[in-house]
PDB file of N, CA and C in Angstrom:
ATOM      1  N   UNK A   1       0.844  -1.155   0.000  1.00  0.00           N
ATOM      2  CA  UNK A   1       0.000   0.000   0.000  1.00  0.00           C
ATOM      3  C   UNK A   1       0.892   1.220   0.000  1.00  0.00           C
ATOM      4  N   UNK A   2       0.865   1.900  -1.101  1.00  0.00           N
ATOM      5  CA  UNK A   2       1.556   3.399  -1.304  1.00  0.00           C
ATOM      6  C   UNK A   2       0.571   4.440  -0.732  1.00  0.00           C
ATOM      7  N   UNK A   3       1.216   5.291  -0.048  1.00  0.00           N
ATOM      8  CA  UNK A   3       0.200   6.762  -0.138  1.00  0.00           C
ATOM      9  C   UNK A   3       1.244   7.930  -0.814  1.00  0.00           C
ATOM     10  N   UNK A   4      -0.357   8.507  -1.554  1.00  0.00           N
ATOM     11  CA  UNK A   4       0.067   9.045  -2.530  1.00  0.00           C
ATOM     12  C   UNK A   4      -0.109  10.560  -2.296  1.00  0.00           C
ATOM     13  N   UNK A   5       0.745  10.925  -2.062  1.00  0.00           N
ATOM     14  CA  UNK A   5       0.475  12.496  -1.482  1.00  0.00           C
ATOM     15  C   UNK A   5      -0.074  12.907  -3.205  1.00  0.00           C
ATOM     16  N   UNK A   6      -1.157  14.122  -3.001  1.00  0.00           N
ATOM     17  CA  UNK A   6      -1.649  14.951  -4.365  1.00  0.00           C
ATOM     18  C   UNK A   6      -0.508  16.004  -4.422  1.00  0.00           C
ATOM     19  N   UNK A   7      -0.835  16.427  -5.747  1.00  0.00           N
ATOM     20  CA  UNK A   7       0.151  17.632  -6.284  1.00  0.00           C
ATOM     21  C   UNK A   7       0.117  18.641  -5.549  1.00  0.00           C
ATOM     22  N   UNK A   8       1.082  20.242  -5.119  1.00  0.00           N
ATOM     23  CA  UNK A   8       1.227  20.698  -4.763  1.00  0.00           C
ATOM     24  C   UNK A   8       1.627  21.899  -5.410  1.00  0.00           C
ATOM     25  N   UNK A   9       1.154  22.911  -5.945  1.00  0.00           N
ATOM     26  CA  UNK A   9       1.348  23.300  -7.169  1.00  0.00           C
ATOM     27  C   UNK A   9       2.394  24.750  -6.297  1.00  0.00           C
ATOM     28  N   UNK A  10       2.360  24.740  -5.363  1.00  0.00           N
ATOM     29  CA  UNK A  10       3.074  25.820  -4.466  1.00  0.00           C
ATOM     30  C   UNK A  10       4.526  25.852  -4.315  1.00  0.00           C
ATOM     31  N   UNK A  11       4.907  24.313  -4.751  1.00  0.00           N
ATOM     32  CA  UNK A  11       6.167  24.215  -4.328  1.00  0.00           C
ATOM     33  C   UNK A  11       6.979  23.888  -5.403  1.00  0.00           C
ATOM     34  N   UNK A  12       7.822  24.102  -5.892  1.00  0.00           N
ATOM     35  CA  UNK A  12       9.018  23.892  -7.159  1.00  0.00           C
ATOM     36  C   UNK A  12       9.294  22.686  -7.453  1.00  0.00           C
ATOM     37  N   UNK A  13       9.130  22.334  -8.801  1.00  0.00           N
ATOM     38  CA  UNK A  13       9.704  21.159  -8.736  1.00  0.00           C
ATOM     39  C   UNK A  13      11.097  20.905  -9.859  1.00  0.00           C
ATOM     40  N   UNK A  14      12.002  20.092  -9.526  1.00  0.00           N
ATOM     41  CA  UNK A  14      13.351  20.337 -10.300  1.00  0.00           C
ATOM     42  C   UNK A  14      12.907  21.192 -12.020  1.00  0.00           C
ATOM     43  N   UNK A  15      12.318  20.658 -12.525  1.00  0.00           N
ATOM     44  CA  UNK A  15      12.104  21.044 -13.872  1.00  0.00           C
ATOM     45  C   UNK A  15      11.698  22.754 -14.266  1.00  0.00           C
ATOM     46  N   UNK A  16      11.147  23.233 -12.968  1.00  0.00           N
ATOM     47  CA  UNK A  16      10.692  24.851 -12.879  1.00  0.00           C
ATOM     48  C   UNK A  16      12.251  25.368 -12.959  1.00  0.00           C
ATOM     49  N   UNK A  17      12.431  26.768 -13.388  1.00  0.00           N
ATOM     50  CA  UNK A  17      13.124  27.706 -13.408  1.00  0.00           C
ATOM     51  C   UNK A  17      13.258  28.831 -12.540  1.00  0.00           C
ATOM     52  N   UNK A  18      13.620  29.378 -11.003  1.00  0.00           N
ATOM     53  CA  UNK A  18      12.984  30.209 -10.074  1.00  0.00           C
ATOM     54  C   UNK A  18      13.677  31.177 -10.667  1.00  0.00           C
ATOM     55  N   UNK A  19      13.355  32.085 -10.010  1.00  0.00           N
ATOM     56  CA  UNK A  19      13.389  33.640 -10.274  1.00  0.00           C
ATOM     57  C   UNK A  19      14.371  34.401  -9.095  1.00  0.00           C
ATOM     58  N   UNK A  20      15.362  34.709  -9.014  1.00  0.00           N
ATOM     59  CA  UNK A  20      15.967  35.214  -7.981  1.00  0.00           C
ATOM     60  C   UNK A  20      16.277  36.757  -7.824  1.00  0.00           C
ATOM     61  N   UNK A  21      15.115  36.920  -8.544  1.00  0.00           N
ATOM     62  CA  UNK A  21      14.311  38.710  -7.928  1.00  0.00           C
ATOM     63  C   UNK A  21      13.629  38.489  -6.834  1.00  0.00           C
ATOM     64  N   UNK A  22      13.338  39.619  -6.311  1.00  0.00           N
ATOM     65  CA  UNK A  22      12.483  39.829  -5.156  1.00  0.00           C
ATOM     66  C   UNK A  22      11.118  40.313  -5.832  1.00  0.00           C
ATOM     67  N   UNK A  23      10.115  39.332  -4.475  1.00  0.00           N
ATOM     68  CA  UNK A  23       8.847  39.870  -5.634  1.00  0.00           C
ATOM     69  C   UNK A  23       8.596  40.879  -4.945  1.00  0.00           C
ATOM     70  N   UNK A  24       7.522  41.583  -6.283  1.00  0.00           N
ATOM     71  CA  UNK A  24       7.324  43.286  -5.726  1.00  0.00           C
ATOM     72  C   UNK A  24       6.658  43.192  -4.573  1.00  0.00           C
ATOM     73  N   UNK A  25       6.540  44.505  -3.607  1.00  0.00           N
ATOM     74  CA  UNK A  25       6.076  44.761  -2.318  1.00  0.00           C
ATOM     75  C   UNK A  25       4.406  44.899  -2.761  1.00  0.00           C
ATOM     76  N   UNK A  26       3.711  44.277  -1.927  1.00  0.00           N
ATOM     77  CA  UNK A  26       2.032  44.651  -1.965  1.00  0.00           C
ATOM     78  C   UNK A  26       1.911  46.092  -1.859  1.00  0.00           C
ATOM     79  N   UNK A  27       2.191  46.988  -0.940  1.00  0.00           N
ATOM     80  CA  UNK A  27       1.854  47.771  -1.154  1.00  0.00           C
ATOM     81  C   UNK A  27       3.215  48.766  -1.487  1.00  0.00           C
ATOM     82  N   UNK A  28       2.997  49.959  -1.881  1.00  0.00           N
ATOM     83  CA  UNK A  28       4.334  50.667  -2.348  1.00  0.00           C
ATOM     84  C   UNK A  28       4.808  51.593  -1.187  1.00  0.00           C
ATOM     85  N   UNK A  29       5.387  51.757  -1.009  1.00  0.00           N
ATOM     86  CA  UNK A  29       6.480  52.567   0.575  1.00  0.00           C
ATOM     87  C   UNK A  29       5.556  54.009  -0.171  1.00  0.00           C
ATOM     88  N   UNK A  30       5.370  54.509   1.240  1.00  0.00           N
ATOM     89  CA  UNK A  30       4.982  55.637   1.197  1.00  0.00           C
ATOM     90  C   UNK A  30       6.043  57.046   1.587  1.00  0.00           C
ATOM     91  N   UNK A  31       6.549  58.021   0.768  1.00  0.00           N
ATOM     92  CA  UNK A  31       7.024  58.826   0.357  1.00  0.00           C
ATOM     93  C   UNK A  31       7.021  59.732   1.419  1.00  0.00           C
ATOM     94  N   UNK A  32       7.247  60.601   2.231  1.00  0.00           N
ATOM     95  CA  UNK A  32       6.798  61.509   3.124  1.00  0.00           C
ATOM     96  C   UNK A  32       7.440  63.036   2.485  1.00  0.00           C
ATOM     97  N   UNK A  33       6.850  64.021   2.146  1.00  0.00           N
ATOM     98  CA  UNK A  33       7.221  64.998   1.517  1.00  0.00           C
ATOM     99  C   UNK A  33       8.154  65.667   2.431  1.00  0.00           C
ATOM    100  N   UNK A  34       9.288  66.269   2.771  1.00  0.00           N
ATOM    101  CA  UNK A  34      10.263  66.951   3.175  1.00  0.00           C
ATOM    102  C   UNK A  34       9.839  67.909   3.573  1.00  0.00           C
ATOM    103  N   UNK A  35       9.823  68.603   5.503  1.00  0.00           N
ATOM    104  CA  UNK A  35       9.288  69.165   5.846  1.00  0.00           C
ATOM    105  C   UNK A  35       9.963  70.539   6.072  1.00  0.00           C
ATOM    106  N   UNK A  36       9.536  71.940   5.680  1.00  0.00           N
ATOM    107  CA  UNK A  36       9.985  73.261   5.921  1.00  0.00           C
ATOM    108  C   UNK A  36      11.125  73.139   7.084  1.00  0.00           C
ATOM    109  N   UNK A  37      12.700  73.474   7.267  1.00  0.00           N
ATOM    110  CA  UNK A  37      13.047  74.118   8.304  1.00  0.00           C
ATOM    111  C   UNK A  37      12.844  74.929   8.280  1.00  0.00           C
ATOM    112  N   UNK A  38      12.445  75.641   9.750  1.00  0.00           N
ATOM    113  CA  UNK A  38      12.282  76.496  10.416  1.00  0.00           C
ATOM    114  C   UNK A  38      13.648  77.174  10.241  1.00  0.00           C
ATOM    115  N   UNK A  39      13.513  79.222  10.185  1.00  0.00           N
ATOM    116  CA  UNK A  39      14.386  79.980   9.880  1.00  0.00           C
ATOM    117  C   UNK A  39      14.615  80.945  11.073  1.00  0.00           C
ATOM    118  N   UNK A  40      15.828  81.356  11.619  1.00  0.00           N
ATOM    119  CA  UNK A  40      16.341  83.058  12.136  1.00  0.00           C
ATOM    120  C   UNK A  40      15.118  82.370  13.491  1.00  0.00           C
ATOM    121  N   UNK A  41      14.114  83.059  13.331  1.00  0.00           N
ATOM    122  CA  UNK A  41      13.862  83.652  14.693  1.00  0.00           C
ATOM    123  C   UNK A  41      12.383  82.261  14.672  1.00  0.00           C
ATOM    124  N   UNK A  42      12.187  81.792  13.874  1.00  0.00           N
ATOM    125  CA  UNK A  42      11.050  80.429  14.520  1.00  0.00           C
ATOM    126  C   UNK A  42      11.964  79.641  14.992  1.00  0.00           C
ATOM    127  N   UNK A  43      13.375  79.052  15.000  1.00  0.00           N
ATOM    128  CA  UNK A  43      14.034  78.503  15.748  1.00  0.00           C
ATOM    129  C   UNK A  43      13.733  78.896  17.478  1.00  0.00           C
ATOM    130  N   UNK A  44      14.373  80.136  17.341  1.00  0.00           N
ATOM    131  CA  UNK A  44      13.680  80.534  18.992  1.00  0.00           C
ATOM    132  C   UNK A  44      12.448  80.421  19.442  1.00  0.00           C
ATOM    133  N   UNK A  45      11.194  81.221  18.225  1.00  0.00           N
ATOM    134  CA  UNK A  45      10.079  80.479  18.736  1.00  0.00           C
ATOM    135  C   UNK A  45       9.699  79.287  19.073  1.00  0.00           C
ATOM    136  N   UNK A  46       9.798  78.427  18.556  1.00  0.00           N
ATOM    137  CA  UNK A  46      10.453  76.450  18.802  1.00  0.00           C
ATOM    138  C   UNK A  46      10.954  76.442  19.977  1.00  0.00           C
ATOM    139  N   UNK A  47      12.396  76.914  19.975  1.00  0.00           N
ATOM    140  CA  UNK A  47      12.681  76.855  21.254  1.00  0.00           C
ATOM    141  C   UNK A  47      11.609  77.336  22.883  1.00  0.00           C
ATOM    142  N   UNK A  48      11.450  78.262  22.688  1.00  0.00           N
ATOM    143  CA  UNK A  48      10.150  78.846  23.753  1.00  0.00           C
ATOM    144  C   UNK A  48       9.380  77.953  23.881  1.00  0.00           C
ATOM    145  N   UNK A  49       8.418  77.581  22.599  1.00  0.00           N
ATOM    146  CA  UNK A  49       7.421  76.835  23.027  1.00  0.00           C
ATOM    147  C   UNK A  49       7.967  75.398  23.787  1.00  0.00           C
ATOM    148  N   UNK A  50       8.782  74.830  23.108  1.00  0.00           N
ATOM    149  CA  UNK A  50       9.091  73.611  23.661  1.00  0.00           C
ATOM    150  C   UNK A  50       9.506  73.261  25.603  1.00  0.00           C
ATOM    151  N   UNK A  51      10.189  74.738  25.346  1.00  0.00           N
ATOM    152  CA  UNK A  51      10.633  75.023  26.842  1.00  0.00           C
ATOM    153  C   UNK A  51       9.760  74.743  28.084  1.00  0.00           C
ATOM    154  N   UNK A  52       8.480  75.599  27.123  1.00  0.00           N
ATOM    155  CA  UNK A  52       7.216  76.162  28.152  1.00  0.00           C
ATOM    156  C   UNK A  52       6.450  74.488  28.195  1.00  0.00           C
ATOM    157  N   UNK A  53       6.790  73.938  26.799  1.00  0.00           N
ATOM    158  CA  UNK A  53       5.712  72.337  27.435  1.00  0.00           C
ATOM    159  C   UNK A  53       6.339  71.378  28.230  1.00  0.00           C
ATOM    160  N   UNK A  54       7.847  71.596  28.092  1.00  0.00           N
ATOM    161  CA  UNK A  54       8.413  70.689  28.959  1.00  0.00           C
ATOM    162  C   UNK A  54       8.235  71.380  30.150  1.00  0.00           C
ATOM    163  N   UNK A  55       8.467  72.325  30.751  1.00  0.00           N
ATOM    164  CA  UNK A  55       8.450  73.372  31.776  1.00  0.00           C
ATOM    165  C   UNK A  55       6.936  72.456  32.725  1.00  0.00           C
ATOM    166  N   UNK A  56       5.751  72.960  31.725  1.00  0.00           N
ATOM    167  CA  UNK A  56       4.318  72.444  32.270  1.00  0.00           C
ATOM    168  C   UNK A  56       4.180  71.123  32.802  1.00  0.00           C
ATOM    169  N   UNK A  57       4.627  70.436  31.429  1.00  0.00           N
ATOM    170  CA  UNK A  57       4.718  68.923  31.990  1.00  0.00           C
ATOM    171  C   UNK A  57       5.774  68.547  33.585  1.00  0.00           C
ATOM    172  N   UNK A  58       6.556  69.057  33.717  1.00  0.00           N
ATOM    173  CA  UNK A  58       7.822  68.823  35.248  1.00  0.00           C
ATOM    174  C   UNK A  58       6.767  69.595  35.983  1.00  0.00           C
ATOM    175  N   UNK A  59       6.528  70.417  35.705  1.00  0.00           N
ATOM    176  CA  UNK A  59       5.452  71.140  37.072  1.00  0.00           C
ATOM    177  C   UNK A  59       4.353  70.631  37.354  1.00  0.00           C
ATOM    178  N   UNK A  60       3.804  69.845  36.832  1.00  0.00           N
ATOM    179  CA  UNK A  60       2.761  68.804  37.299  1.00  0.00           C
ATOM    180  C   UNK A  60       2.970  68.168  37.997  1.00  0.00           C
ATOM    181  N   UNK A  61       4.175  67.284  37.375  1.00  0.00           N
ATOM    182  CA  UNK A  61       4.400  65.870  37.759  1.00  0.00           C
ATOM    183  C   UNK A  61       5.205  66.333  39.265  1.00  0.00           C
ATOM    184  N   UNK A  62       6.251  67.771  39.522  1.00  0.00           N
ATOM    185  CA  UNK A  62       6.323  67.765  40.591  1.00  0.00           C
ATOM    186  C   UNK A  62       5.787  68.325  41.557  1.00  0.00           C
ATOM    187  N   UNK A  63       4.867  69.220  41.093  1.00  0.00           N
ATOM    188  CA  UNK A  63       3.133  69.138  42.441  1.00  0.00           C
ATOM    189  C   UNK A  63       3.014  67.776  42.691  1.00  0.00           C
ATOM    190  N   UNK A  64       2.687  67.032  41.798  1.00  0.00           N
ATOM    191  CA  UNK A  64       2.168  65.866  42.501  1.00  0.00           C
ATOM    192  C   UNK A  64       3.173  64.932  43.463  1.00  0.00           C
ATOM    193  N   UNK A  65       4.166  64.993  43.150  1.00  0.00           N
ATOM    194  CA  UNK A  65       5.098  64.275  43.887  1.00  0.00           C
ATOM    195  C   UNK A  65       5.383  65.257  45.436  1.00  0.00           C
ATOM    196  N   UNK A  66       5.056  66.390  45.252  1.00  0.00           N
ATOM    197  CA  UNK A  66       5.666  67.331  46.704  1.00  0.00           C
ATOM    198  C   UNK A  66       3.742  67.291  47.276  1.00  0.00           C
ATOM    199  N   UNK A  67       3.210  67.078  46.597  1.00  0.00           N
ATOM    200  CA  UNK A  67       1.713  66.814  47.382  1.00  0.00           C
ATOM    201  C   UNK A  67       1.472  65.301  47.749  1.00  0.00           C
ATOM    202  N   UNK A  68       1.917  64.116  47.599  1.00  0.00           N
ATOM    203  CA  UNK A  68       1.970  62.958  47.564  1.00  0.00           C
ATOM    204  C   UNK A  68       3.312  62.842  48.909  1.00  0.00           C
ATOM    205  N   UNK A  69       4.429  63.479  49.213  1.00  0.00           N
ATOM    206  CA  UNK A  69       5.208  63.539  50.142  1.00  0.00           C
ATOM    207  C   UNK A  69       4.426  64.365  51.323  1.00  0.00           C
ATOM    208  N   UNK A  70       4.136  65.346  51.179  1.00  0.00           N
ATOM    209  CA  UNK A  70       3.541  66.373  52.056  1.00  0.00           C
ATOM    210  C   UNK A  70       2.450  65.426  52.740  1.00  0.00           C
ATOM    211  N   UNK A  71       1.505  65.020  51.927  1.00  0.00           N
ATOM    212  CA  UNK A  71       0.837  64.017  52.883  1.00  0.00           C
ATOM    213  C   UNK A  71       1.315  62.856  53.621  1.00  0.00           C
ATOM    214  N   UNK A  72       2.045  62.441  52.708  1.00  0.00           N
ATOM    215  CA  UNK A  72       2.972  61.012  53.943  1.00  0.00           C
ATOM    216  C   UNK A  72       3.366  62.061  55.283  1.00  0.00           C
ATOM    217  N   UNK A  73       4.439  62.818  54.885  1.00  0.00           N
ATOM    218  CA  UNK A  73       5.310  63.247  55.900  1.00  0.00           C
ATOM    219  C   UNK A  73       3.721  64.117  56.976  1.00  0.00           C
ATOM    220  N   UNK A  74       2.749  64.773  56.315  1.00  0.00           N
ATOM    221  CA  UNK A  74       1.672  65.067  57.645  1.00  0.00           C
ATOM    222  C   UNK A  74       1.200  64.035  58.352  1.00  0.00           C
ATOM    223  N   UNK A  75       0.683  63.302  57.781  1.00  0.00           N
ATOM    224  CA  UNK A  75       0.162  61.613  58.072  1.00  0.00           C
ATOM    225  C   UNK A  75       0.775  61.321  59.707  1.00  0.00           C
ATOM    226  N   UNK A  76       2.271  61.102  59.174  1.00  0.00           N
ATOM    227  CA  UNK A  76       3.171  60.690  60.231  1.00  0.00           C
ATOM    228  C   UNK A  76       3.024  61.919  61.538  1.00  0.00           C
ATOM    229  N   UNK A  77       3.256  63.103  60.892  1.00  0.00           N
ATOM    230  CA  UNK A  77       3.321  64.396  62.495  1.00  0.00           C
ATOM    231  C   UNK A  77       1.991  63.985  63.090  1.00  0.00           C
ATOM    232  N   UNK A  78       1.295  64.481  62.331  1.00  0.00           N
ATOM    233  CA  UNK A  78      -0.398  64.357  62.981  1.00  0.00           C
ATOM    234  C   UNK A  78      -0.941  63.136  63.811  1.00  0.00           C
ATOM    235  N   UNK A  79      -0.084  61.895  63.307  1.00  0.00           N
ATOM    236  CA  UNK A  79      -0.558  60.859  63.869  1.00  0.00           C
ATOM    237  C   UNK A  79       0.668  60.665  65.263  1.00  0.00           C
ATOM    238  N   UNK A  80       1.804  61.169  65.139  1.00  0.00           N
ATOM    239  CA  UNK A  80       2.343  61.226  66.270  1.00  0.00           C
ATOM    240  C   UNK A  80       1.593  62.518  67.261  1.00  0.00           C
ATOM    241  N   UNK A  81       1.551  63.481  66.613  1.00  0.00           N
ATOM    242  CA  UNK A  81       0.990  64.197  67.548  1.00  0.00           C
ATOM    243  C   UNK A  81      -1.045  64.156  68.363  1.00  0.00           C
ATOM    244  N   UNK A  82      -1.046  63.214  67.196  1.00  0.00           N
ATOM    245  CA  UNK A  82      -2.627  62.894  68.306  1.00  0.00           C
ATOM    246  C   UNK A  82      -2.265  61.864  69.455  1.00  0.00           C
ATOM    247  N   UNK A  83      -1.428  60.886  69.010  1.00  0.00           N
ATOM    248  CA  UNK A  83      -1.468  59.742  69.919  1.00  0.00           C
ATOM    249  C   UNK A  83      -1.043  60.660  70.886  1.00  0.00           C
ATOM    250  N   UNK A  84       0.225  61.426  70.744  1.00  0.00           N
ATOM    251  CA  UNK A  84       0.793  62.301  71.937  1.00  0.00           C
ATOM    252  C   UNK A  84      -0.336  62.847  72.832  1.00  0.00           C
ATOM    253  N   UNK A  85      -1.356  63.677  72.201  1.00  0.00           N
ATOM    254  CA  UNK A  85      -2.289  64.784  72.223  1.00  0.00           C
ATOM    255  C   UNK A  85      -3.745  63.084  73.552  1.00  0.00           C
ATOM    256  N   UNK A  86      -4.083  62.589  72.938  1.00  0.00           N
ATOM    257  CA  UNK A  86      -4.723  61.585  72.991  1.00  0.00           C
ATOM    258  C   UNK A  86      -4.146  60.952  74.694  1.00  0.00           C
ATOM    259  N   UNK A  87      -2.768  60.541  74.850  1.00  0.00           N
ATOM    260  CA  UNK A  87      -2.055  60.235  75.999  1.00  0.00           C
ATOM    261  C   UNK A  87      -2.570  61.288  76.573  1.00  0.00           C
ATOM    262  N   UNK A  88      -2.016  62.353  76.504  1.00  0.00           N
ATOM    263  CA  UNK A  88      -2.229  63.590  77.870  1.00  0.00           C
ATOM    264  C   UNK A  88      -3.641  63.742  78.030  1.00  0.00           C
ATOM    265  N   UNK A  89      -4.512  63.970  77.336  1.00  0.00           N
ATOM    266  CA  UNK A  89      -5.912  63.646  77.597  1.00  0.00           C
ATOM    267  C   UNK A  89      -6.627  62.664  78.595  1.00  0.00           C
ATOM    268  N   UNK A  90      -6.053  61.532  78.253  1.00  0.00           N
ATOM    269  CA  UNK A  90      -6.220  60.508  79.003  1.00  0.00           C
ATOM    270  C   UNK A  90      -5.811  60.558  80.534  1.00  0.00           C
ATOM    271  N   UNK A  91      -4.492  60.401  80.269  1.00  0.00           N
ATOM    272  CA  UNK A  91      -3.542  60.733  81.803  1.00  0.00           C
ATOM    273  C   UNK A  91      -4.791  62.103  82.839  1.00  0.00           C
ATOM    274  N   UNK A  92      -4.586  63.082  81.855  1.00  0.00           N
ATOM    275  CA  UNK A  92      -5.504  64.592  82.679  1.00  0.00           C
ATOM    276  C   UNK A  92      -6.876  63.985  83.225  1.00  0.00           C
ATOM    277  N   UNK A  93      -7.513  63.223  82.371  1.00  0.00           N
ATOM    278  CA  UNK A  93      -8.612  63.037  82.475  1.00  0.00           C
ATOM    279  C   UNK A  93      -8.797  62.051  83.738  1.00  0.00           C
ATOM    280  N   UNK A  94      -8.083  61.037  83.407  1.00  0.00           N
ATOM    281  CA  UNK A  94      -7.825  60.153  84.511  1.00  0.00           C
ATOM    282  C   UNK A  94      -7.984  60.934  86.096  1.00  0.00           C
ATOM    283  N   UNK A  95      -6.396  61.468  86.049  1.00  0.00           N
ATOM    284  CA  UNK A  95      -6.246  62.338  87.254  1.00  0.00           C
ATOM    285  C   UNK A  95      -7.744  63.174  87.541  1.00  0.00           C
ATOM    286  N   UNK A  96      -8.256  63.769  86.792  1.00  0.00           N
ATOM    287  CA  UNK A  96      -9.712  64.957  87.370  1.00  0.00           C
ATOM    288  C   UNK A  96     -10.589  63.974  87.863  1.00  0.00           C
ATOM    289  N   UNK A  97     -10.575  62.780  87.171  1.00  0.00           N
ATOM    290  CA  UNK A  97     -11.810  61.679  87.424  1.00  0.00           C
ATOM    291  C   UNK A  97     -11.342  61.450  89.157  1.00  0.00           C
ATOM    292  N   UNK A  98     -10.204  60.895  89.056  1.00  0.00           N
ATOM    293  CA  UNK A  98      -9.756  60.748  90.342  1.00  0.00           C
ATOM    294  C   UNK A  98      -9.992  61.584  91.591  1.00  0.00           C
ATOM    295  N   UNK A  99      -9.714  62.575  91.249  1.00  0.00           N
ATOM    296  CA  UNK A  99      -9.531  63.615  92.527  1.00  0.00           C
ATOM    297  C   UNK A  99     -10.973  64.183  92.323  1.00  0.00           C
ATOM    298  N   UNK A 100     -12.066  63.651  92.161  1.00  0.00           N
ATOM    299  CA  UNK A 100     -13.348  64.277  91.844  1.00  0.00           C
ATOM    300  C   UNK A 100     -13.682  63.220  92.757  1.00  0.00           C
ATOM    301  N   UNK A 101     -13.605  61.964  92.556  1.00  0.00           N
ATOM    302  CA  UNK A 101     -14.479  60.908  92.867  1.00  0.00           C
ATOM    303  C   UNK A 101     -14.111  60.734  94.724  1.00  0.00           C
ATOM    304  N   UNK A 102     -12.410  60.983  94.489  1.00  0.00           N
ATOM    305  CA  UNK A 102     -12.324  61.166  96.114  1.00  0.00           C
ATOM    306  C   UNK A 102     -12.899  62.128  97.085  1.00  0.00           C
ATOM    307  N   UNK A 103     -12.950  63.448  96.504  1.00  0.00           N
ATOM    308  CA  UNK A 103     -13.544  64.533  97.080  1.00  0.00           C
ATOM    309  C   UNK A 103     -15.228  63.845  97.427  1.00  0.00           C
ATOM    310  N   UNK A 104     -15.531  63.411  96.014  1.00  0.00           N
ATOM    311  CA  UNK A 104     -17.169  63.250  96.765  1.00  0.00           C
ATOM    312  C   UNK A 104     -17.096  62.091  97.327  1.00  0.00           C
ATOM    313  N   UNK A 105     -16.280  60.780  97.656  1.00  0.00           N
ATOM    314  CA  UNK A 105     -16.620  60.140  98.656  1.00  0.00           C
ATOM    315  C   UNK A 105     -16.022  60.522 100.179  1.00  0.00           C
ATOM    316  N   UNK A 106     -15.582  61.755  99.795  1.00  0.00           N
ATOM    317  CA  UNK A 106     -15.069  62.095 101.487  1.00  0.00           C
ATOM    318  C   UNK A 106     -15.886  62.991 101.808  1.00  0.00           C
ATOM    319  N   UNK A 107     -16.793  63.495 101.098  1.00  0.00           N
ATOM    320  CA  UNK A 107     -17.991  64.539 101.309  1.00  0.00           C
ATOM    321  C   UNK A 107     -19.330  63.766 101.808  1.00  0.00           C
ATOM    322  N   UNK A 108     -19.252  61.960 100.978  1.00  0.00           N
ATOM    323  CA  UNK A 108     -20.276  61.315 101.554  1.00  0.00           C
ATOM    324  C   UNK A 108     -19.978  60.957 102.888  1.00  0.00           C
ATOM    325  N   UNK A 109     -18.662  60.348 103.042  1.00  0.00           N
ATOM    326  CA  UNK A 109     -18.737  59.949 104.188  1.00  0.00           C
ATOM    327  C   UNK A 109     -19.037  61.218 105.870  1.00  0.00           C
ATOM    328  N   UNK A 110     -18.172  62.375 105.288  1.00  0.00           N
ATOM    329  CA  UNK A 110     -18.089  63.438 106.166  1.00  0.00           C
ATOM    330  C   UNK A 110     -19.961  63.877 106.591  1.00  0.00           C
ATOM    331  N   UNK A 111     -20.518  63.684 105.500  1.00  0.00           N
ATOM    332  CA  UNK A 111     -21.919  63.876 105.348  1.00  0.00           C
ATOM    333  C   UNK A 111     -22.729  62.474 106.744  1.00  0.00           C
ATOM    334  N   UNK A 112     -22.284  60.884 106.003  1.00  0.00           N
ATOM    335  CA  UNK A 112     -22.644  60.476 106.792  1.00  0.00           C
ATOM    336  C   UNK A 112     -22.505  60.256 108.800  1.00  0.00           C
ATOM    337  N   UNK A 113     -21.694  60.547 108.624  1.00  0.00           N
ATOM    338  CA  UNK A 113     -20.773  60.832 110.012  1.00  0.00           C
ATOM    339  C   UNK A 113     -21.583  62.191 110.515  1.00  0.00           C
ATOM    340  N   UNK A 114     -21.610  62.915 110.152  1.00  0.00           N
ATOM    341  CA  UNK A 114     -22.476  63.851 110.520  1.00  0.00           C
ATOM    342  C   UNK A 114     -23.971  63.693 110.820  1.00  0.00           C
ATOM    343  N   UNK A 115     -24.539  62.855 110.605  1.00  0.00           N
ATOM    344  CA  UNK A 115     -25.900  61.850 110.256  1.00  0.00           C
ATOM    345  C   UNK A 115     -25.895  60.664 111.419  1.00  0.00           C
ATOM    346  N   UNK A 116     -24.590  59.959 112.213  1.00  0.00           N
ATOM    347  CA  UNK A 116     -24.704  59.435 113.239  1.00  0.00           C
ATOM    348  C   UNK A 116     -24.656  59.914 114.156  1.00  0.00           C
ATOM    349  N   UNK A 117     -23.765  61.670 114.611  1.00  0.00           N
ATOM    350  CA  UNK A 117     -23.720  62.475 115.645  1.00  0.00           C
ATOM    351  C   UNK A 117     -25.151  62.763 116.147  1.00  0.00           C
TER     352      UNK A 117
END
């Protein structure tokens, strides 16, 4: 049993003659027409403008980076200074609670004692 591969009409066979040109491009290169230099004083204008967009563009980008630091670095004070702020509160508060609660149980008792005389 042979298998018989079918013809292949894609591929060369000894008896063809190839061609060792390049075949033409599908589509044809497109040409770009040669653009005006700029003369004397649009050079400087060029220059200016370019200045001013690079200029805009860095001044964005470093607002955002000195507003993106500014908040870390507040973040951190603020949060040290509440916990700080937060402690002494506590501590004060503590202490007034204290010396409140003693006063009025030495006022009850002074009260009751006065109540057995």
């Amino acid at each position: 049993m042979s298998l018989v591969r079918p013809f292949d009409a894609s591929i060369p066979v000894l008896t063809e003659v190839l061609d060792d040109q390049p075949a033409p491009a599908e589509a044809p290169a497109v040409q770009v027409a040669p653009q005006p230099q700029p003369q004397g004083g649009e050079w400087q204008a060029l220059e200016r403008q370019l200045c001013e967009r690079v200029l805009q563009q860095l001044q964005s980008r470093v607002d955002f980076v000195l507003e993106q630091r500014i908040k870390d670095s507040m973040e951190e004070v603020l949060g040290s200074a509440l916990r700080g702020l937060t402690a002494e509160i506590r501590s004060g508060l503590h202490d007034t609670l204290s010396k409140i609660v003693t006063r009025a149980v030495a006022q009850e008792l002074t009260h009751l004692q006065a109540q057995k005389k």
